[in-house]
C-alpha atoms as a PDB file:
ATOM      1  CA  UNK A   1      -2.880  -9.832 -11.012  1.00  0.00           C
ATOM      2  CA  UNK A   2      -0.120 -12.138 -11.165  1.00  0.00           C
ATOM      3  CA  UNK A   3       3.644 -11.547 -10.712  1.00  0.00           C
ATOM      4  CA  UNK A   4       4.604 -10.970 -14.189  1.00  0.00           C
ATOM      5  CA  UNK A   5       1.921  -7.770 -13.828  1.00  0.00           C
ATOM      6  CA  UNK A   6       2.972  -6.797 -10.496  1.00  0.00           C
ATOM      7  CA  UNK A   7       6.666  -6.174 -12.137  1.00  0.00           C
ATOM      8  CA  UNK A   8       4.850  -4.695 -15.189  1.00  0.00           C
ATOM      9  CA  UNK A   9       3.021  -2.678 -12.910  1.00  0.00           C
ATOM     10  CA  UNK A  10       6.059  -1.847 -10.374  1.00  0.00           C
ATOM     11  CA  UNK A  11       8.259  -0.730 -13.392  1.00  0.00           C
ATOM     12  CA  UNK A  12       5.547   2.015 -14.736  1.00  0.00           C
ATOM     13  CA  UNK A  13       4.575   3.324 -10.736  1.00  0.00           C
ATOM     14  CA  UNK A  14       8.845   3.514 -10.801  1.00  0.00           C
ATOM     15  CA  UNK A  15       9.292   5.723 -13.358  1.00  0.00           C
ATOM     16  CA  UNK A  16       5.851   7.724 -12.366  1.00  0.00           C
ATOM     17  CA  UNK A  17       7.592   8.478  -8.881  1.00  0.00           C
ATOM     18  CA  UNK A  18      10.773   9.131 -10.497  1.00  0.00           C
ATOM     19  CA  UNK A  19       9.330  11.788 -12.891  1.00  0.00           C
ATOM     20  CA  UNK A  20       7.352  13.629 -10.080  1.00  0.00           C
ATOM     21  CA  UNK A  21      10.405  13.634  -7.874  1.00  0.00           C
ATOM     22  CA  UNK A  22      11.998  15.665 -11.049  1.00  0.00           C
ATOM     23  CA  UNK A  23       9.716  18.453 -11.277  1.00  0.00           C
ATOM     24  CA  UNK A  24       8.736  19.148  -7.450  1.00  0.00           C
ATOM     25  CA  UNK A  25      10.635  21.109  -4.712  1.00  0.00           C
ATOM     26  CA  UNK A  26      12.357  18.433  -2.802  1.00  0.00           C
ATOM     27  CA  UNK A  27      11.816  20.780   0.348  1.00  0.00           C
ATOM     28  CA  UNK A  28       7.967  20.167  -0.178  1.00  0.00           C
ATOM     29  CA  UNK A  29       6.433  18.589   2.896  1.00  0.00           C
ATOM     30  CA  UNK A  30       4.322  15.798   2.028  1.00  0.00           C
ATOM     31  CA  UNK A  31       0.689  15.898   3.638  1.00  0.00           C
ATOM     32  CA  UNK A  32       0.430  12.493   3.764  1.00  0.00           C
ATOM     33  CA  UNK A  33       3.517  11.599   5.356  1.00  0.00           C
ATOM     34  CA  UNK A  34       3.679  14.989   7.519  1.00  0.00           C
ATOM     35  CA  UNK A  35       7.095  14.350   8.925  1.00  0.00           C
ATOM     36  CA  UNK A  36       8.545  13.737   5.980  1.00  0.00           C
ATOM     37  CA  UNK A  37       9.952  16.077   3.195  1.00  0.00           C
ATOM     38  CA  UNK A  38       9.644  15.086  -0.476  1.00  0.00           C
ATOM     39  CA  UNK A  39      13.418  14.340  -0.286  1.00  0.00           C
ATOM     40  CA  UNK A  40      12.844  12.235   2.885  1.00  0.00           C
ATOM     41  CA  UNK A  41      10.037   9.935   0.720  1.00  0.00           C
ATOM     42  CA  UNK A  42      12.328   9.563  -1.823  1.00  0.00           C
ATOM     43  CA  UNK A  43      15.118   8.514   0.603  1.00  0.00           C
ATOM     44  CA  UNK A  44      12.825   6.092   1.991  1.00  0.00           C
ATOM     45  CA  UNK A  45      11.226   4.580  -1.300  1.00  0.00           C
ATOM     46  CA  UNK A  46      14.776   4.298  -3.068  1.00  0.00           C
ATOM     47  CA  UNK A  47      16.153   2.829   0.026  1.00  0.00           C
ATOM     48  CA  UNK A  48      13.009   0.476   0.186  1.00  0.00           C
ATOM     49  CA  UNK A  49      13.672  -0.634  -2.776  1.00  0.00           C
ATOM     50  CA  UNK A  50      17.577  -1.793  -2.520  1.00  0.00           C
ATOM     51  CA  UNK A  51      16.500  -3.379   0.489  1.00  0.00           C
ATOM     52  CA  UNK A  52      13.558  -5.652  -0.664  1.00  0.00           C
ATOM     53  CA  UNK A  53      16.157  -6.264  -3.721  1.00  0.00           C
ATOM     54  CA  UNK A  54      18.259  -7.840  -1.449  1.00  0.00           C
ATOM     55  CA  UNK A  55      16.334  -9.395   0.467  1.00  0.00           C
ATOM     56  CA  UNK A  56      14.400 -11.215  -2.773  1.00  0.00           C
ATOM     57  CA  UNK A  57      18.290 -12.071  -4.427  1.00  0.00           C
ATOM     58  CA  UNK A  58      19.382 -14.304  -1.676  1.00  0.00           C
ATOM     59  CA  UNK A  59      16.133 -15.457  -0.297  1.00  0.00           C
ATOM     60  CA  UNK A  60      16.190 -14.608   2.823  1.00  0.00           C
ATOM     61  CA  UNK A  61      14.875 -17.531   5.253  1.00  0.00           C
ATOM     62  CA  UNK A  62      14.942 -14.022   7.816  1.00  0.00           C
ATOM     63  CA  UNK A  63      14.370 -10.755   8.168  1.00  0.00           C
ATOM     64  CA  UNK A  64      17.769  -9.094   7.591  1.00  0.00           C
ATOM     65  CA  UNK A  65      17.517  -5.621   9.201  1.00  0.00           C
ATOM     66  CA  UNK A  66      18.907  -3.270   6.739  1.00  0.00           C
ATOM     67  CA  UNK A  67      22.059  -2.102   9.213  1.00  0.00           C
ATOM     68  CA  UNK A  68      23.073  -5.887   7.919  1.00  0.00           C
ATOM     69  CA  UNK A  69      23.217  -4.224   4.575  1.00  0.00           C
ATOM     70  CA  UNK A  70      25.449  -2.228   2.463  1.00  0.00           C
ATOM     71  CA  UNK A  71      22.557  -0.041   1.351  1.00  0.00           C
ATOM     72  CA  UNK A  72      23.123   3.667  -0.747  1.00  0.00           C
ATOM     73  CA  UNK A  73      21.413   6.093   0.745  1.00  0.00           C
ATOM     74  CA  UNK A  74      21.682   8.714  -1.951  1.00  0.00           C
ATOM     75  CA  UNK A  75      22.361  11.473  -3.143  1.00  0.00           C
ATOM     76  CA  UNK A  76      18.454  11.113  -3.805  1.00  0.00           C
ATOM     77  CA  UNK A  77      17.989  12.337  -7.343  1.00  0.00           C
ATOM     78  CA  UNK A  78      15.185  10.746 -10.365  1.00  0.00           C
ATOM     79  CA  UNK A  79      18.396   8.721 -11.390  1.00  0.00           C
ATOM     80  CA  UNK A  80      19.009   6.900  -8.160  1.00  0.00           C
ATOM     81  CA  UNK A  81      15.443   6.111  -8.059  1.00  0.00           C
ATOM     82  CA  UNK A  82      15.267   4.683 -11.001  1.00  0.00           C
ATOM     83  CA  UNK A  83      18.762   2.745 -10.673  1.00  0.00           C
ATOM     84  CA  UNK A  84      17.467   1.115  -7.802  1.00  0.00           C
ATOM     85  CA  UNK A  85      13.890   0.357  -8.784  1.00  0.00           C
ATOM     86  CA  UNK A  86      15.290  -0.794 -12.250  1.00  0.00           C
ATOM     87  CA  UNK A  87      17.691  -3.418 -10.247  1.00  0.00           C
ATOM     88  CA  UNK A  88      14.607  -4.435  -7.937  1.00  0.00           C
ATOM     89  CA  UNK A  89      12.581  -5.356 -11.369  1.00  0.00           C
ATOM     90  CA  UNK A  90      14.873  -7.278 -12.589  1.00  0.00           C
ATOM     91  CA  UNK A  91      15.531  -9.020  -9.383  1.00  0.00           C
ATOM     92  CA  UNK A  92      12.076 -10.015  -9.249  1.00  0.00           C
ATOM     93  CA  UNK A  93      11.234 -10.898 -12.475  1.00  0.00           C
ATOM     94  CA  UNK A  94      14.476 -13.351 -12.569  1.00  0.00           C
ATOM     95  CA  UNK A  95      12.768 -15.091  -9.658  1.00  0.00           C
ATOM     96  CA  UNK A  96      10.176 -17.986  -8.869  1.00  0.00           C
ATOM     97  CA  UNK A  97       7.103 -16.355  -7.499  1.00  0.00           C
ATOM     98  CA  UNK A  98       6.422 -19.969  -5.527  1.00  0.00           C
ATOM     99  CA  UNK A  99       9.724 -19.951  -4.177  1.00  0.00           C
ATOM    100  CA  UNK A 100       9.656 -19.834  -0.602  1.00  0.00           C
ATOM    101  CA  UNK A 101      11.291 -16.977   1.238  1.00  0.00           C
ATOM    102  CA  UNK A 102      11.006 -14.451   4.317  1.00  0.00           C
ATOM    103  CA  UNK A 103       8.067 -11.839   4.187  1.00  0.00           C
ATOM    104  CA  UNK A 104       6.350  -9.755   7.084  1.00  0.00           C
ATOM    105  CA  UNK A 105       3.257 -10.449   5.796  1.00  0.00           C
ATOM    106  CA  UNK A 106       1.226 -14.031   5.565  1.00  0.00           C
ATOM    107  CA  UNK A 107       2.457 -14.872   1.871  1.00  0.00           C
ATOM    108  CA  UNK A 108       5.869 -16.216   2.621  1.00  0.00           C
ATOM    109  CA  UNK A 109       7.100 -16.648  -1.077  1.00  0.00           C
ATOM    110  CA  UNK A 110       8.589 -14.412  -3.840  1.00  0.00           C
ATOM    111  CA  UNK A 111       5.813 -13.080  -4.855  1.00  0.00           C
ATOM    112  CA  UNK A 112       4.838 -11.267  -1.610  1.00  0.00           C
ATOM    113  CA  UNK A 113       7.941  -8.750  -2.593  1.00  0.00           C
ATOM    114  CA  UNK A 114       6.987  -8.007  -6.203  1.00  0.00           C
ATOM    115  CA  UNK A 115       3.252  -6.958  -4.929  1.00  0.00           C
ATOM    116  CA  UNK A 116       4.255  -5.310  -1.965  1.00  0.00           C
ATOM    117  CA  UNK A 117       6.985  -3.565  -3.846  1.00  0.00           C
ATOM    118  CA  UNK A 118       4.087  -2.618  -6.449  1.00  0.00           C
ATOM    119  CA  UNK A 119       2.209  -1.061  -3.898  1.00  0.00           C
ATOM    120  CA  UNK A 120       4.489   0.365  -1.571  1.00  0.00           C
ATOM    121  CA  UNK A 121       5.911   2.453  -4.758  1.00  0.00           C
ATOM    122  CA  UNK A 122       2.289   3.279  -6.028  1.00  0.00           C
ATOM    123  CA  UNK A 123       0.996   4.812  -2.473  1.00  0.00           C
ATOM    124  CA  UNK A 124       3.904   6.734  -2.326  1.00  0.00           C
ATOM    125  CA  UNK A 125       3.333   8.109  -5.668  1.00  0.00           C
ATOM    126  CA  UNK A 126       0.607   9.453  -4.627  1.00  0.00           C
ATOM    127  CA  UNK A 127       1.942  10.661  -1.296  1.00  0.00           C
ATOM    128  CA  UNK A 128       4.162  12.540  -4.142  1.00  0.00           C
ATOM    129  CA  UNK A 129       1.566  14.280  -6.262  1.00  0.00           C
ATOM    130  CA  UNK A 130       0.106  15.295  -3.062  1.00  0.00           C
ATOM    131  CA  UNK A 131       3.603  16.986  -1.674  1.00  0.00           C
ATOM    132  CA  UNK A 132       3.874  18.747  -5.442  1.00  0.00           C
ATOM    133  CA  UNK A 133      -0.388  19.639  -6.169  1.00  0.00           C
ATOM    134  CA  UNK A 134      -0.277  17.070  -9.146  1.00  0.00           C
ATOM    135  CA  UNK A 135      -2.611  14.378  -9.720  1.00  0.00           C
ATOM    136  CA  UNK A 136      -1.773  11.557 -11.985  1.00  0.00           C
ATOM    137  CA  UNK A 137      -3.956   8.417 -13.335  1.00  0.00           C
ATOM    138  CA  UNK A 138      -4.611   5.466 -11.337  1.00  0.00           C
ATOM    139  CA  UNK A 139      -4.690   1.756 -13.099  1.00  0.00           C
ATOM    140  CA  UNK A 140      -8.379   0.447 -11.596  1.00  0.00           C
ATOM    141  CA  UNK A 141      -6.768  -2.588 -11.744  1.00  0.00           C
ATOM    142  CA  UNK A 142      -3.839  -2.049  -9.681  1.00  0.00           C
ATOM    143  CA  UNK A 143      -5.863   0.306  -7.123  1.00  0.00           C
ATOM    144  CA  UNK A 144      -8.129  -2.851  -6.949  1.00  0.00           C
ATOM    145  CA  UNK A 145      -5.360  -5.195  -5.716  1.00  0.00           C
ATOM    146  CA  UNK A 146      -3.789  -2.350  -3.841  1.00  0.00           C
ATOM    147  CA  UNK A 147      -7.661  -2.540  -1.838  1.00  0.00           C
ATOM    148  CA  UNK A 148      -6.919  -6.567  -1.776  1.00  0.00           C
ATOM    149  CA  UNK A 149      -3.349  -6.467  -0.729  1.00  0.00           C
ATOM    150  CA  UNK A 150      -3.953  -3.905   2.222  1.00  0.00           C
ATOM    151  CA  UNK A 151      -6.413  -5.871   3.392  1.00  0.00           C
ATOM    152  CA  UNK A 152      -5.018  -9.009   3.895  1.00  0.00           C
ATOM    153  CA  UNK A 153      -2.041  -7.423   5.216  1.00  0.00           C
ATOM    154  CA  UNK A 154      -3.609  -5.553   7.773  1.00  0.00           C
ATOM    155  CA  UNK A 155      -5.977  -8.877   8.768  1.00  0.00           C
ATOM    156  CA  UNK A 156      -2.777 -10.845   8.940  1.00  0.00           C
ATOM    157  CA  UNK A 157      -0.589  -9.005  10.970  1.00  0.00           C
ATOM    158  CA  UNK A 158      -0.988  -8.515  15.073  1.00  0.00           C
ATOM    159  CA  UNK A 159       0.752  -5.467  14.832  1.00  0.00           C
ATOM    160  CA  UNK A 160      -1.371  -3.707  12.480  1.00  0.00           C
ATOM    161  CA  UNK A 161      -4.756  -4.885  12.986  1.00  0.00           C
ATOM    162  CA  UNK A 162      -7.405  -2.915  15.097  1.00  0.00           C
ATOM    163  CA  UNK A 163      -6.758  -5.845  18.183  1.00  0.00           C
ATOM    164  CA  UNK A 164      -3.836  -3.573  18.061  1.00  0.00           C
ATOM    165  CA  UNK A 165      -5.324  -0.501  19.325  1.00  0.00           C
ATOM    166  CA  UNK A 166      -7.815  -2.094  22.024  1.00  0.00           C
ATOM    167  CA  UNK A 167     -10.913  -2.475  20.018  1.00  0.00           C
ATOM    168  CA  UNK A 168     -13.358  -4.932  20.799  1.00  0.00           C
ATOM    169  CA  UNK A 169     -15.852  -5.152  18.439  1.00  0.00           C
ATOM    170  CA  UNK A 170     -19.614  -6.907  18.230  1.00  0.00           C
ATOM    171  CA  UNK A 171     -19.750  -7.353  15.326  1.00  0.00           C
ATOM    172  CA  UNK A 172     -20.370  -4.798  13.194  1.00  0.00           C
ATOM    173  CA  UNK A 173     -19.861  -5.046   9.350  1.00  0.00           C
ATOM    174  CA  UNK A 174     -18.525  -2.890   7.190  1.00  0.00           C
ATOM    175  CA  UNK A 175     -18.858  -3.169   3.424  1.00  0.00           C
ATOM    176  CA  UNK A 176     -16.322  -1.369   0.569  1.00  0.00           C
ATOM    177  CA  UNK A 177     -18.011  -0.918  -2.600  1.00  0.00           C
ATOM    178  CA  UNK A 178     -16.425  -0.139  -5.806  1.00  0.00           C
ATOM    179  CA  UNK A 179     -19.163   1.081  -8.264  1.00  0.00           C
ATOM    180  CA  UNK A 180     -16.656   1.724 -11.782  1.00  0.00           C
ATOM    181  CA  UNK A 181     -14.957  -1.445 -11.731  1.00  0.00           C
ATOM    182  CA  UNK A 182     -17.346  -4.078  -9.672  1.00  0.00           C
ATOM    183  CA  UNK A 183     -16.072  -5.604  -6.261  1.00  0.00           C
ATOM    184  CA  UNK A 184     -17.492  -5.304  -2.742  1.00  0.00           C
ATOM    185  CA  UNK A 185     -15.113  -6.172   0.127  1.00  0.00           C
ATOM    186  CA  UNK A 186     -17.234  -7.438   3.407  1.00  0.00           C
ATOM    187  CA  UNK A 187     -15.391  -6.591   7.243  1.00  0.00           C
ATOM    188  CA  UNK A 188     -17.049  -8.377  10.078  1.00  0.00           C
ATOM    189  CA  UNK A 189     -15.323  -7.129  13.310  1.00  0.00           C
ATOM    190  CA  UNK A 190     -15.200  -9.114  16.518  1.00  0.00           C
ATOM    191  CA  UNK A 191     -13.287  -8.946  20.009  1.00  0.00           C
ATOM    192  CA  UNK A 192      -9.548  -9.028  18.845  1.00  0.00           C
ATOM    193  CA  UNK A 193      -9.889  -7.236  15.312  1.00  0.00           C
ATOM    194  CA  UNK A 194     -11.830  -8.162  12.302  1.00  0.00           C
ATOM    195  CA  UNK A 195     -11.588 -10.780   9.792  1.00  0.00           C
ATOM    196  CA  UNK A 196     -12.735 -10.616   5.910  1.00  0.00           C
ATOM    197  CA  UNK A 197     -15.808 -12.588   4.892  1.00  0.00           C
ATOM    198  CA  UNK A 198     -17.630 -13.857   1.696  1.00  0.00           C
ATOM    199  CA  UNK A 199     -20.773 -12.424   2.751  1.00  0.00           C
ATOM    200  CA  UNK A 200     -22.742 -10.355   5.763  1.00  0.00           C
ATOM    201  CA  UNK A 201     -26.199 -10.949   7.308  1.00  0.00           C
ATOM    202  CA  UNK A 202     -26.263  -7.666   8.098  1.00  0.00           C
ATOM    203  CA  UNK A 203     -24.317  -4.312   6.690  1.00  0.00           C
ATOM    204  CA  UNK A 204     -24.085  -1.624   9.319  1.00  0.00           C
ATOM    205  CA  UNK A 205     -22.322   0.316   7.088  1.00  0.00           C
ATOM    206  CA  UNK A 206     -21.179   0.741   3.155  1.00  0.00           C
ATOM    207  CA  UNK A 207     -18.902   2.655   1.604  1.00  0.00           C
ATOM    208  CA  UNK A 208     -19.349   3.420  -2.454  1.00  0.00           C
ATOM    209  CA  UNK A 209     -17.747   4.558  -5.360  1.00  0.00           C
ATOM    210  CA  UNK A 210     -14.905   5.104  -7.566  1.00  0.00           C
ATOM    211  CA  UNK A 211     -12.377   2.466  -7.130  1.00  0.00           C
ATOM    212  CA  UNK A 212      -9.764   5.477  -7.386  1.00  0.00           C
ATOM    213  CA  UNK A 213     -11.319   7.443  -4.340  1.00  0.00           C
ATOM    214  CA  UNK A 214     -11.470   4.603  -2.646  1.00  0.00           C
ATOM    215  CA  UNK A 215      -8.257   3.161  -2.477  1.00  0.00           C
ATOM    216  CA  UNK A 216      -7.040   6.900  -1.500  1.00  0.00           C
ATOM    217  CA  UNK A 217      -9.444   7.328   1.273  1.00  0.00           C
ATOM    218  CA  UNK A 218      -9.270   3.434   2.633  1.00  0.00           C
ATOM    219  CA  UNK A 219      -5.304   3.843   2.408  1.00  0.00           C
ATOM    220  CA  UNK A 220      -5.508   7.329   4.053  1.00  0.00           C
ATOM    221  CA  UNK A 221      -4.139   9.466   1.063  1.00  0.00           C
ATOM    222  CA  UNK A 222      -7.366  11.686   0.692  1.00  0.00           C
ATOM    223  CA  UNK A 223     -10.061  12.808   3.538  1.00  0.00           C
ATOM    224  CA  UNK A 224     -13.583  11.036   3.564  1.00  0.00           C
ATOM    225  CA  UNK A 225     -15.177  14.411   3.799  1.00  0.00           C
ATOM    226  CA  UNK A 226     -13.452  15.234   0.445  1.00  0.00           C
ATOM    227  CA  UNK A 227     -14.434  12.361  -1.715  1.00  0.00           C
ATOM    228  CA  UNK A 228     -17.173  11.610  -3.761  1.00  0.00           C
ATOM    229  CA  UNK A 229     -17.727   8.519  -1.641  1.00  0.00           C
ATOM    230  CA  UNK A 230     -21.336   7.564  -0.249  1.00  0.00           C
ATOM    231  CA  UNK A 231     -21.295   6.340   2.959  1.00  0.00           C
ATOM    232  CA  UNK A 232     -25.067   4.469   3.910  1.00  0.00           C
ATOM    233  CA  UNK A 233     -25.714   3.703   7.184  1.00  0.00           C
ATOM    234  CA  UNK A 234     -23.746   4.439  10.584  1.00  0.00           C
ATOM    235  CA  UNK A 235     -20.708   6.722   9.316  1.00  0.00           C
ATOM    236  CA  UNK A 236     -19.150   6.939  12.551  1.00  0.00           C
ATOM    237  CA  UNK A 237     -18.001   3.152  12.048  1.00  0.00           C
ATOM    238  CA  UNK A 238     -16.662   3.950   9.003  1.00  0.00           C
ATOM    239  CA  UNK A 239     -14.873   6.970  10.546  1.00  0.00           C
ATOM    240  CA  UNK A 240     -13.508   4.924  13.349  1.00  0.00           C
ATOM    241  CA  UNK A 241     -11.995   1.984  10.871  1.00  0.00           C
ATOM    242  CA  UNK A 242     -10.237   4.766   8.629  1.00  0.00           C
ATOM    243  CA  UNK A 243      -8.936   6.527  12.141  1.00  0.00           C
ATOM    244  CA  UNK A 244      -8.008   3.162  13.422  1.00  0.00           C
ATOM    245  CA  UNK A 245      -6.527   0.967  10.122  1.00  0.00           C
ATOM    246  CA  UNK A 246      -2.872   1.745   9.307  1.00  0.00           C
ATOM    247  CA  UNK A 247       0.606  -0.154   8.499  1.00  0.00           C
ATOM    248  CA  UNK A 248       3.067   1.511  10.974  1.00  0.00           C
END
């Protein structure tokens, strides 16, 4: 995907959110997010939003926290979340994906914002569907760069990585198969986290199947135990990485 489709993309997961928020109980606790009403992830996501279009319309060289910011906050309704994902869109797409400019993560140009923005919107739709018992369809294609973008994320960034929680690894390899739509992600672990690699040796463990189930299970929207997902070899790695591999 490129940044014209992560817009594309972002402007369809928008409206998807926006639609669900319409036709659930905002009082709904979302499983996913278990401290958090429905109202409370739409507060978040819309407020998301108007930050990260702020941040990408001047270009920040910084992070600017968002009490530097004259941010709404609501009422949260379907039409402020689409007023502020709308303005986000357009944001991006007026921009220069190669232009240089702050991000948390190791991409430091434009483009960083209109993926993350893509799948910081599409998780949460599905942190939505969960609060309201709907399920909804899932673009392979975006659930396969939602796999990609995770990844490198969490490899990237001391805070998030397994170092993080005092693992020290020997490592042991993980694999992440997706059968429908054909791509294999390969996790070597070591002491200090784990880095992604072309190819194993070895594979101590392999996880398989839809590329739907498994971008919900990898990013922690739907239990291993409920998924179709085949897990060959020593599952209790696999259960430690999804205990133990989360943005926070």
């Amino acid at each position: 995907m490129h940044h014209v489709d992560y817009c594309d993309a972002l402007e369809v997961e928008i409206e998807r959110f926006a639609a669900t928020y319409d036709n659930i109980d905002s009082t709904l606790i979302v499983p996913s997010c278990p401290e958090w009403s429905a109202h409370d992830l739409g507060q978040h996501l819309g407020g998301v939003h108007r930050w990260a279009e702020q941040l990408v319309r001047v270009r920040a060289k910084r992070r600017i926290p968002r009490s530097e910011m004259d941010l709404e906050n609501g009422p949260v309704s379907p039409a402020w979340l689409r007023e502020g994902g709308a303005t986000l869109v357009a944001t991006l797409r007026r921009g220069d994906p190669t232009e240089e400019m702050w991000a948390w993560g190791v991409d430091q140009h434009l483009v960083f914002w209109s993926r993350r923005q893509l799948h910081e919107t599409f998780i949460h739709r599905l942190d939505l569907e969960l609060a309201g018992g709907v399920t909804s369809e899932i673009d392979p294609v975006v659930a396969l760069d939602a796999i990609d973008e995770f990844l490198v994320n969490l490899e990237s960034d001391d805070d998030v990585t397994l170092s993080a929680r005092g693992h020290v690894g020997h490592s042991e390899t993980l694999q992440f198969q997706s059968l429908d739509v054909s791509r294999t992600w390969n996790i070597q672990l070591y002491d200090g986290g784990f880095r992604i690699v072309d190819n194993l040796k070895r594979v101590d463990v392999a996880l398989s199947g839809s590329v739907a189930e498994l971008v919900r299970v990898l990013l922690r929207r739907q239990a291993l135990g409920d998924s179709a997902l085949t897990v060959e070899g020593d599952r209790t790695l696999i259960e430690y990485w999804l205990a133990n591999s989360a943005f926070e």
